[in-house]
PDB file of N, CA and C in Angstrom:
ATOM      1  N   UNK A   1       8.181  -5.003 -13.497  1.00  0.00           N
ATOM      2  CA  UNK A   1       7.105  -4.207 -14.056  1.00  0.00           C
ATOM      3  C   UNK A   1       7.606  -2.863 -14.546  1.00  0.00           C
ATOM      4  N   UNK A   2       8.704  -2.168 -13.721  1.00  0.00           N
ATOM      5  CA  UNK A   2       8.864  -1.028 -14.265  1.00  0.00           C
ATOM      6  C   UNK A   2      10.301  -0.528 -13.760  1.00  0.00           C
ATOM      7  N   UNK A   3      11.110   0.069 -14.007  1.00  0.00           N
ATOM      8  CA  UNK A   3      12.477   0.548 -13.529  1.00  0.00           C
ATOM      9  C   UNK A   3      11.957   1.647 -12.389  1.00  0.00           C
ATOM     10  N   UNK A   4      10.855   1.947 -12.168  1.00  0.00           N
ATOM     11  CA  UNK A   4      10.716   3.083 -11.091  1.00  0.00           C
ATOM     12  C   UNK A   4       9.739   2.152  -9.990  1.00  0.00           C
ATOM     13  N   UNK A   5       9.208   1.033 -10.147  1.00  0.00           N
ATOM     14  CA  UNK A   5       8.664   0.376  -8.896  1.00  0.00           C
ATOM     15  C   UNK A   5       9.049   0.450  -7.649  1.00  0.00           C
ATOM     16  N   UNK A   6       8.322   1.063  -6.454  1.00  0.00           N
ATOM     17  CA  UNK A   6       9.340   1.281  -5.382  1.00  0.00           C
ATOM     18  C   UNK A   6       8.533  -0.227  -4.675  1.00  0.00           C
ATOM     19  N   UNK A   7       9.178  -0.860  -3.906  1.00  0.00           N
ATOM     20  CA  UNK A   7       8.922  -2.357  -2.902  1.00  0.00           C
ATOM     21  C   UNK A   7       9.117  -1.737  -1.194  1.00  0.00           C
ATOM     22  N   UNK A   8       8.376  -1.958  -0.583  1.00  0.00           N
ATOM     23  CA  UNK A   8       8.497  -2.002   0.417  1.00  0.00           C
ATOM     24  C   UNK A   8       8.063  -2.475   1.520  1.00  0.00           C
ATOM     25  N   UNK A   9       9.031  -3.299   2.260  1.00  0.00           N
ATOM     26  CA  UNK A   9       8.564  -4.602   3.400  1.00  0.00           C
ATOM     27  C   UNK A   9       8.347  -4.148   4.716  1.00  0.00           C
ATOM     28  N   UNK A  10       7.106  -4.134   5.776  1.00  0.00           N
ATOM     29  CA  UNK A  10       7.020  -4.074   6.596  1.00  0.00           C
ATOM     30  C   UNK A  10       6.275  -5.437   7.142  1.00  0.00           C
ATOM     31  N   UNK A  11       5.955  -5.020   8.685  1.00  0.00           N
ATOM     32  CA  UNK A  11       5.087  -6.202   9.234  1.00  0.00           C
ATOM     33  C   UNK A  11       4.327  -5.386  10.627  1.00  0.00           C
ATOM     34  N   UNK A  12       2.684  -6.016  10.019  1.00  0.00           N
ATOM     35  CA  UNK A  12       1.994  -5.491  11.217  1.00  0.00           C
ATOM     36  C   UNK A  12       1.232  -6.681  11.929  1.00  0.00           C
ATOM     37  N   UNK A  13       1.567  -6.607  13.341  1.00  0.00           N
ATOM     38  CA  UNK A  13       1.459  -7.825  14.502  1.00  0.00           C
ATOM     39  C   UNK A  13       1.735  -9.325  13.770  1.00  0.00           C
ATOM     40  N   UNK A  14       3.241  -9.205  13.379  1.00  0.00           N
ATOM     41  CA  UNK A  14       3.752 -10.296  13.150  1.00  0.00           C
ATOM     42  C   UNK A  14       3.373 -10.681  11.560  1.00  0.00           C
ATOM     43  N   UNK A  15       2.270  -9.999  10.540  1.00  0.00           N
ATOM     44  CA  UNK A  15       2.222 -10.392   9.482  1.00  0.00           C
ATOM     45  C   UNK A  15       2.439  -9.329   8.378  1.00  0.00           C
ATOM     46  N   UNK A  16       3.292 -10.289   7.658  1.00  0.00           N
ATOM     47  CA  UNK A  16       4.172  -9.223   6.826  1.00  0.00           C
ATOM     48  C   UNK A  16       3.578  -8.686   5.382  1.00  0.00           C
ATOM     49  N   UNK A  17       3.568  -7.439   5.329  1.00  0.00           N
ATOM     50  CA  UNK A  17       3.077  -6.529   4.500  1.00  0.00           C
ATOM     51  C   UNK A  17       4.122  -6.112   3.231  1.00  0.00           C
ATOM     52  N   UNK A  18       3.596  -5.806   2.211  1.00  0.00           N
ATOM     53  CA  UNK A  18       4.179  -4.988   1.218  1.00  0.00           C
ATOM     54  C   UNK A  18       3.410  -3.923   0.333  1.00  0.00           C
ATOM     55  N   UNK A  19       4.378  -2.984   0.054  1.00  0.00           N
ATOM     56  CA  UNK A  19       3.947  -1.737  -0.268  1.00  0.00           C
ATOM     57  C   UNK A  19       4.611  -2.002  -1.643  1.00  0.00           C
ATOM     58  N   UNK A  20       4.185  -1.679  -2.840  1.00  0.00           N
ATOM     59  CA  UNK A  20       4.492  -1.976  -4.036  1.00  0.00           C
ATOM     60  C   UNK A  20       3.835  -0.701  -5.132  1.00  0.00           C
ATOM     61  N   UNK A  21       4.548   0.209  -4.970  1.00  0.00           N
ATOM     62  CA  UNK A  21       4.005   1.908  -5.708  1.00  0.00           C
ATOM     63  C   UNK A  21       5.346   2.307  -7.024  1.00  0.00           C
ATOM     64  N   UNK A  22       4.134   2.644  -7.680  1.00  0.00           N
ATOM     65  CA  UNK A  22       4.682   3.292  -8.995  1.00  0.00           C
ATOM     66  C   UNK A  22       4.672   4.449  -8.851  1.00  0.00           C
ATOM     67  N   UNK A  23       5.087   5.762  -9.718  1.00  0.00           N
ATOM     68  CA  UNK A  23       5.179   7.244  -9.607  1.00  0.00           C
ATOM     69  C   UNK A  23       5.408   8.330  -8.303  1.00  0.00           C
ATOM     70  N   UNK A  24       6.724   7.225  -7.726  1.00  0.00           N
ATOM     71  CA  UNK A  24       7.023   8.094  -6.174  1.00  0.00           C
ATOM     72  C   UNK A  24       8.469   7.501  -5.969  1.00  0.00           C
ATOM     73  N   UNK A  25       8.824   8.610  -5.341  1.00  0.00           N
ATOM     74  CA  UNK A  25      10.260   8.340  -5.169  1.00  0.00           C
ATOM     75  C   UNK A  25      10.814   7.403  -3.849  1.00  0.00           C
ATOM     76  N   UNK A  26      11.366   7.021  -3.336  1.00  0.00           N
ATOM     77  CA  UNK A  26      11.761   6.022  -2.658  1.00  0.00           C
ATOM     78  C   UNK A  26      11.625   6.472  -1.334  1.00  0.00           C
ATOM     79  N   UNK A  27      11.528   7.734  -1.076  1.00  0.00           N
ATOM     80  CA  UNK A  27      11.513   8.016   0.769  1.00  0.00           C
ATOM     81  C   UNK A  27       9.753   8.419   0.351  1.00  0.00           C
ATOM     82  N   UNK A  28       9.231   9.016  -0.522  1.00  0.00           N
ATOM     83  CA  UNK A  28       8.021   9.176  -0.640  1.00  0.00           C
ATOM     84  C   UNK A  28       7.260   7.507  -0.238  1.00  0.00           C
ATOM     85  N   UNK A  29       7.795   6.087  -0.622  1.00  0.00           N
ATOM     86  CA  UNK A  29       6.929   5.241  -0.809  1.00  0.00           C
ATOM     87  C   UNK A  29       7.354   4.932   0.448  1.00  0.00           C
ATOM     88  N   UNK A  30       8.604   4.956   1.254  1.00  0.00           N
ATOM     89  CA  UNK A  30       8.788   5.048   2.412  1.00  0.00           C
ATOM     90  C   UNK A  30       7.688   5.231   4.023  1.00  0.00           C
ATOM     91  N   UNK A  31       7.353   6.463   2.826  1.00  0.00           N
ATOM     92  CA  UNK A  31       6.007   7.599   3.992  1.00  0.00           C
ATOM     93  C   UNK A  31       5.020   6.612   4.213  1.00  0.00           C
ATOM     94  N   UNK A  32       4.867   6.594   2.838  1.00  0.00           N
ATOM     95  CA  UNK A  32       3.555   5.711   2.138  1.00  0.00           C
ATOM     96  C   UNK A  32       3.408   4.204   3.481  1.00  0.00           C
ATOM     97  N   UNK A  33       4.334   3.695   3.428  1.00  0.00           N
ATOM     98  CA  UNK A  33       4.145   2.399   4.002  1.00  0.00           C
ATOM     99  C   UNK A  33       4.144   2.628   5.517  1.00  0.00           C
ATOM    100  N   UNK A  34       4.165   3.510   5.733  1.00  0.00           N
ATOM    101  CA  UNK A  34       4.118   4.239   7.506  1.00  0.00           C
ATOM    102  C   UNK A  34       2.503   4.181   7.284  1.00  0.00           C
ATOM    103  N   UNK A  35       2.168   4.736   6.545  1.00  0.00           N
ATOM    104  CA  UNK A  35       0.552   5.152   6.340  1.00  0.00           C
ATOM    105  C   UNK A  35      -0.120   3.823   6.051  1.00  0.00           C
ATOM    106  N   UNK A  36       0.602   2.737   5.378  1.00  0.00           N
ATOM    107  CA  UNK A  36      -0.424   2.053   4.842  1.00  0.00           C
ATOM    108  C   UNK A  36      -0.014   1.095   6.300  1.00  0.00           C
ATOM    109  N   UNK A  37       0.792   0.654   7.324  1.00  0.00           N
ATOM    110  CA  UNK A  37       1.052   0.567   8.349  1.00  0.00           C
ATOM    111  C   UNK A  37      -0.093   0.773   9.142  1.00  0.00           C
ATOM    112  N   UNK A  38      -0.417   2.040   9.336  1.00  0.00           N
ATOM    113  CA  UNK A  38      -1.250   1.999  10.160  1.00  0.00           C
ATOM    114  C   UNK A  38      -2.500   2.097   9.770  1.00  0.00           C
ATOM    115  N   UNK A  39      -2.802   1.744   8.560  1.00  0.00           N
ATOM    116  CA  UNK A  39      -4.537   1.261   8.375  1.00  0.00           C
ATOM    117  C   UNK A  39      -4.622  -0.125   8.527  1.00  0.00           C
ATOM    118  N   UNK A  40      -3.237  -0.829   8.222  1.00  0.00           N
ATOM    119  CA  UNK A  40      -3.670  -2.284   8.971  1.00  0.00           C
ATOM    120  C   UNK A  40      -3.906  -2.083  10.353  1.00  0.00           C
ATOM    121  N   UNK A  41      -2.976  -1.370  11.441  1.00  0.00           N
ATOM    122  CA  UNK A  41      -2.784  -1.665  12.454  1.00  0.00           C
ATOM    123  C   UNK A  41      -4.750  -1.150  13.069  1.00  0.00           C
ATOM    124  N   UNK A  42      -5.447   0.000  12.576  1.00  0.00           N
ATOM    125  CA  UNK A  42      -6.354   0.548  12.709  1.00  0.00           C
ATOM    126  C   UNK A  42      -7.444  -0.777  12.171  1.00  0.00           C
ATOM    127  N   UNK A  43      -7.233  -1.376  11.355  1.00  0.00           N
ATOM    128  CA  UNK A  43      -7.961  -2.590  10.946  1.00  0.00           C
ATOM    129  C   UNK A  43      -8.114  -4.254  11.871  1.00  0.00           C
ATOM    130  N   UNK A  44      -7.055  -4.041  12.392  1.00  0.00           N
ATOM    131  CA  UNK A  44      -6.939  -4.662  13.463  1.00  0.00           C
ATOM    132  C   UNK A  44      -7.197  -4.823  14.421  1.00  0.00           C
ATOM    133  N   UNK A  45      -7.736  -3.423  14.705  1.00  0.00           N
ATOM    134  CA  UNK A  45      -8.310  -2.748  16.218  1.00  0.00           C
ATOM    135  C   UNK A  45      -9.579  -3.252  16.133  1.00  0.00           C
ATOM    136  N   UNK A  46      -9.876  -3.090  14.723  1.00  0.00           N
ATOM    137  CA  UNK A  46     -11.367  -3.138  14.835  1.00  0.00           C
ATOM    138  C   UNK A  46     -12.034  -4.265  14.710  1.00  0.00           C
ATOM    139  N   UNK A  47     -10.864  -5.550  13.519  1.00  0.00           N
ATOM    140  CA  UNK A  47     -11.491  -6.908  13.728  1.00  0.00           C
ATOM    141  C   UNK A  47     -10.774  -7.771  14.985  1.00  0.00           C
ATOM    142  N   UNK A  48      -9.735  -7.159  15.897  1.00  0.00           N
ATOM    143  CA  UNK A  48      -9.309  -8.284  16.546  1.00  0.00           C
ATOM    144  C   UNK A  48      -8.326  -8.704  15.954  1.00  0.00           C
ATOM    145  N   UNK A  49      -8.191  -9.221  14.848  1.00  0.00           N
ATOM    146  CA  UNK A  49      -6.750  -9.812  14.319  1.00  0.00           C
ATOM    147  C   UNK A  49      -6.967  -9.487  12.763  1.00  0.00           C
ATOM    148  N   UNK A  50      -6.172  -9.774  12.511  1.00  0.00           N
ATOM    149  CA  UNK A  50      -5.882 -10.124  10.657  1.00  0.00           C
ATOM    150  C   UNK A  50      -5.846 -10.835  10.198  1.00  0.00           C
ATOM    151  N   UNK A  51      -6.854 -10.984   9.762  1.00  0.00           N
ATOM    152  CA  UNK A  51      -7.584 -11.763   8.890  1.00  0.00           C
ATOM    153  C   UNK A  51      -6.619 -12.625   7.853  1.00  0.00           C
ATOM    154  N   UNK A  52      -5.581 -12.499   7.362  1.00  0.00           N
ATOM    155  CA  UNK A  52      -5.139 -13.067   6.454  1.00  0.00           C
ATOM    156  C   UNK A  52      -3.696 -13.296   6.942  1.00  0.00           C
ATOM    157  N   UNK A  53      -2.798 -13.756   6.134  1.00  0.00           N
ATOM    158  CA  UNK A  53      -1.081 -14.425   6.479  1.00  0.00           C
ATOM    159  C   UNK A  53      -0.282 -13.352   5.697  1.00  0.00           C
ATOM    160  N   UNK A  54      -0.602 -12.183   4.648  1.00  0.00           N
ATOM    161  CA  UNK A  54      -0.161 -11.455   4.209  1.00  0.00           C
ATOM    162  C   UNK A  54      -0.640 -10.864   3.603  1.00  0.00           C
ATOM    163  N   UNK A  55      -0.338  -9.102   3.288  1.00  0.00           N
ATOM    164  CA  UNK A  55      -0.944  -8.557   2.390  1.00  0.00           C
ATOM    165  C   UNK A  55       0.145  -7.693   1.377  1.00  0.00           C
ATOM    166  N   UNK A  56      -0.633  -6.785   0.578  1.00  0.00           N
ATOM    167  CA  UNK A  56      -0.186  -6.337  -0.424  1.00  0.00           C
ATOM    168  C   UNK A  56      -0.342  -4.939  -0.814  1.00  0.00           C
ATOM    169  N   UNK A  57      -0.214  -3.871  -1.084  1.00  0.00           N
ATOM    170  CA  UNK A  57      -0.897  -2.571  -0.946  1.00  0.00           C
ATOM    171  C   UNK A  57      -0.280  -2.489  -2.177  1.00  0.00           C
ATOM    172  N   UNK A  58      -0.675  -2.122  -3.416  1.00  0.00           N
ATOM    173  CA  UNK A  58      -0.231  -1.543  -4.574  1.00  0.00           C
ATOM    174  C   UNK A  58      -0.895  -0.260  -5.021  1.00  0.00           C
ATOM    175  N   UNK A  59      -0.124   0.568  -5.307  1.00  0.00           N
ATOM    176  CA  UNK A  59      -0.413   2.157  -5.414  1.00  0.00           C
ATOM    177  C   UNK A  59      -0.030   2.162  -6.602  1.00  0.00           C
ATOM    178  N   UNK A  60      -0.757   2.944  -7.518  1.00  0.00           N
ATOM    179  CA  UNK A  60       0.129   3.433  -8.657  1.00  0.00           C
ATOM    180  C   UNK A  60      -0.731   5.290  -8.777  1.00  0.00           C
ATOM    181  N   UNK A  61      -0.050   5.973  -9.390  1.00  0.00           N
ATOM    182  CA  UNK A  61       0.433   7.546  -9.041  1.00  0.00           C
ATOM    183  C   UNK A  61      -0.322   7.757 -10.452  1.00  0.00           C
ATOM    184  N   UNK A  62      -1.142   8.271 -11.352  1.00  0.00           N
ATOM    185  CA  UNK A  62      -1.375   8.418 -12.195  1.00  0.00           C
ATOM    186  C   UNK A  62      -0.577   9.870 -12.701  1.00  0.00           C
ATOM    187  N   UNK A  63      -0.092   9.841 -14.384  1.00  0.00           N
ATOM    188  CA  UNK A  63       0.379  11.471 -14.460  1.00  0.00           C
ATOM    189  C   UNK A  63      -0.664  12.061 -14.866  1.00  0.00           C
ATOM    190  N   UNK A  64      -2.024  11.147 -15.855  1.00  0.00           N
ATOM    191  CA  UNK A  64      -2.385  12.057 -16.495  1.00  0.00           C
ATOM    192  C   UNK A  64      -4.017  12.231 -15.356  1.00  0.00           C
ATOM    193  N   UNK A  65      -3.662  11.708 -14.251  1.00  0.00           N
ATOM    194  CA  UNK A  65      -4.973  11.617 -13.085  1.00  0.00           C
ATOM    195  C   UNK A  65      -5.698  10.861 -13.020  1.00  0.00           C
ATOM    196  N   UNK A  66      -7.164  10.343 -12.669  1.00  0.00           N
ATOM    197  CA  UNK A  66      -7.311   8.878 -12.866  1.00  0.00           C
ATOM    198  C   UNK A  66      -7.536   8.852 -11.565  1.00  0.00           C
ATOM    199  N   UNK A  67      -8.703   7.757 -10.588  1.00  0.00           N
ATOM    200  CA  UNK A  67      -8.334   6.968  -9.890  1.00  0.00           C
ATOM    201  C   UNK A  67      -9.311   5.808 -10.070  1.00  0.00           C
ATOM    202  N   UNK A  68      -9.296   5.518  -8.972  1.00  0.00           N
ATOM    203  CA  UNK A  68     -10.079   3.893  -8.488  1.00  0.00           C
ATOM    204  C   UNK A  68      -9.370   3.320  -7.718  1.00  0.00           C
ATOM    205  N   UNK A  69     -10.222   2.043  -7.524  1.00  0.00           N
ATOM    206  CA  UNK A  69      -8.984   0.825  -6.362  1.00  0.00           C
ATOM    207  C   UNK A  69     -10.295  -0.515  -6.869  1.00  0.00           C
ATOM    208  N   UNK A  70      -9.943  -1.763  -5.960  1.00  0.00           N
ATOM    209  CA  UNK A  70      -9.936  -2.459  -6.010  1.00  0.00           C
ATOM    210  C   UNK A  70      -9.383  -3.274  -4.476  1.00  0.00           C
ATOM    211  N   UNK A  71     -10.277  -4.351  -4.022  1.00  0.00           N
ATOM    212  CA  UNK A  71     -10.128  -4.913  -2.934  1.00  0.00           C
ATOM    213  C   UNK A  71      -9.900  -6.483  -3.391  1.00  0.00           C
ATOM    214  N   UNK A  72      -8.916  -6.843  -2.693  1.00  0.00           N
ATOM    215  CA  UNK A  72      -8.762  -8.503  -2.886  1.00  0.00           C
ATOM    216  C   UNK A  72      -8.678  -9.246  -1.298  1.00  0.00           C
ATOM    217  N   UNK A  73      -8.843 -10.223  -1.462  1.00  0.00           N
ATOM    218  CA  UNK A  73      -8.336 -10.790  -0.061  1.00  0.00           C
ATOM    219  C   UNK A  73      -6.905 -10.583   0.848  1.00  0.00           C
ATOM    220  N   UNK A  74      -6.424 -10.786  -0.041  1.00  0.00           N
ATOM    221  CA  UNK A  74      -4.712 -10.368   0.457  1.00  0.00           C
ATOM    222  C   UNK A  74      -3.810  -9.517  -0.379  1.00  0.00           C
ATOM    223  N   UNK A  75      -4.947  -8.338  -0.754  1.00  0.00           N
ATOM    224  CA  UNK A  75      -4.069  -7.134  -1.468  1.00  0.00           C
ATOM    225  C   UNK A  75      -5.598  -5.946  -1.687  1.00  0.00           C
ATOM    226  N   UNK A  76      -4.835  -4.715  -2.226  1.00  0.00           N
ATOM    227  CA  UNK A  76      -5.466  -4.365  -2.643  1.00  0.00           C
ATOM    228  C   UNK A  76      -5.109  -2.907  -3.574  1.00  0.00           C
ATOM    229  N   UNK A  77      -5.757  -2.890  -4.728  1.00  0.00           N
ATOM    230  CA  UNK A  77      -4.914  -1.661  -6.193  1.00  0.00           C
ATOM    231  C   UNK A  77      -6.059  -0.153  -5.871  1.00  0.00           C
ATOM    232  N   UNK A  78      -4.831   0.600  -5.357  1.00  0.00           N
ATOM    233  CA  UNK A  78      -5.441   1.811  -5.378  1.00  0.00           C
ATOM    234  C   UNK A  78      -4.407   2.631  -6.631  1.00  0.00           C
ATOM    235  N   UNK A  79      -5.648   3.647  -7.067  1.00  0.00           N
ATOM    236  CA  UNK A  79      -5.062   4.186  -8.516  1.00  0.00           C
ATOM    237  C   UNK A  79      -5.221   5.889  -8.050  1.00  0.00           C
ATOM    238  N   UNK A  80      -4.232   7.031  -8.100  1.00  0.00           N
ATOM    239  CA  UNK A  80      -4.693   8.058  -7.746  1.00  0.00           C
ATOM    240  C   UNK A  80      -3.547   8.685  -8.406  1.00  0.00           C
ATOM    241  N   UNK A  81      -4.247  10.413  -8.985  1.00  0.00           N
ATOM    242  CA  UNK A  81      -3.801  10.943  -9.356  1.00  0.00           C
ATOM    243  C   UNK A  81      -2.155  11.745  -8.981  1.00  0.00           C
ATOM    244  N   UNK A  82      -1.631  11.878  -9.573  1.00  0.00           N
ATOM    245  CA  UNK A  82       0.245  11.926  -9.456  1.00  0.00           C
ATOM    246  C   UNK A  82      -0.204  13.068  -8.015  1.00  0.00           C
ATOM    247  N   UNK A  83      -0.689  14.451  -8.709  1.00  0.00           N
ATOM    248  CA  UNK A  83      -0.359  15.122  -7.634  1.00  0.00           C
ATOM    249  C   UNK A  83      -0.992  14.606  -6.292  1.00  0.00           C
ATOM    250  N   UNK A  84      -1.522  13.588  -6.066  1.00  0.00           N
ATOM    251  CA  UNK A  84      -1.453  13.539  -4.317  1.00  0.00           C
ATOM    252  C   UNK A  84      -0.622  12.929  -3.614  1.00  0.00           C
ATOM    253  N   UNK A  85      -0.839  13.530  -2.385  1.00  0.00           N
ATOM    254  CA  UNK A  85       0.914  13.012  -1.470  1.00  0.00           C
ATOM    255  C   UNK A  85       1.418  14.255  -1.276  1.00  0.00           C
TER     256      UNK A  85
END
C-alpha cells in the first residue's frame, strides 16, 4: 500500500492482533500497538473472551486532518488527524 506502512504483530490472550498505520514512524506505531493492546485486553474484561480468531487495527494519520473510523468484525479503520499522538 505504501513505502511508509508500519505492520505490527502482537497477541492478546492467545489471539493474534495487527496494527497496520500509515503517517508514523516505526517506534511511534510501536506505542500505538501497546495502546491498541490494551483496548483488546480492556475488551476482554468486559466480554469474557474475544470474540473473534483475529483482529486488525488500521490507523491512518491524516496530514491535511480528517477523521472517522469504521467497525468490522475482525478489524477496524480509524482515520485521525497527523498531529495526534
Amino acid at each position: 500500500m505504501s513505502p511508509d506502512l508500519r505492520i505490527v504483530d502482537f497477541k492478546v490472550a492467545g489471539v493474534p492482533h495487527k496494527l497496520a498505520v500509515l503517517g508514523k514512524t516505526a517506534e511511534e506505531a510501536e506505542t500505538l500497538a501497546q495502546t491498541c493492546a490494551k483496548i483488546a485486553e480492556a475488551g476482554k474484561k468486559v466480554m469474557g473472551s474475544l470474540p473473534y480468531d483475529h483482529y486488525v487495527f488500521l490507523l491512518g494519520f491524516l496530514p491535511d486532518g480528517g477523521m472517522g473510523g469504521l467497525e468490522h468484525s475482525y478489524s477496524n479503520l480509524t482515520l485521525l488527524p497527523d498531529s495526534c499522538l
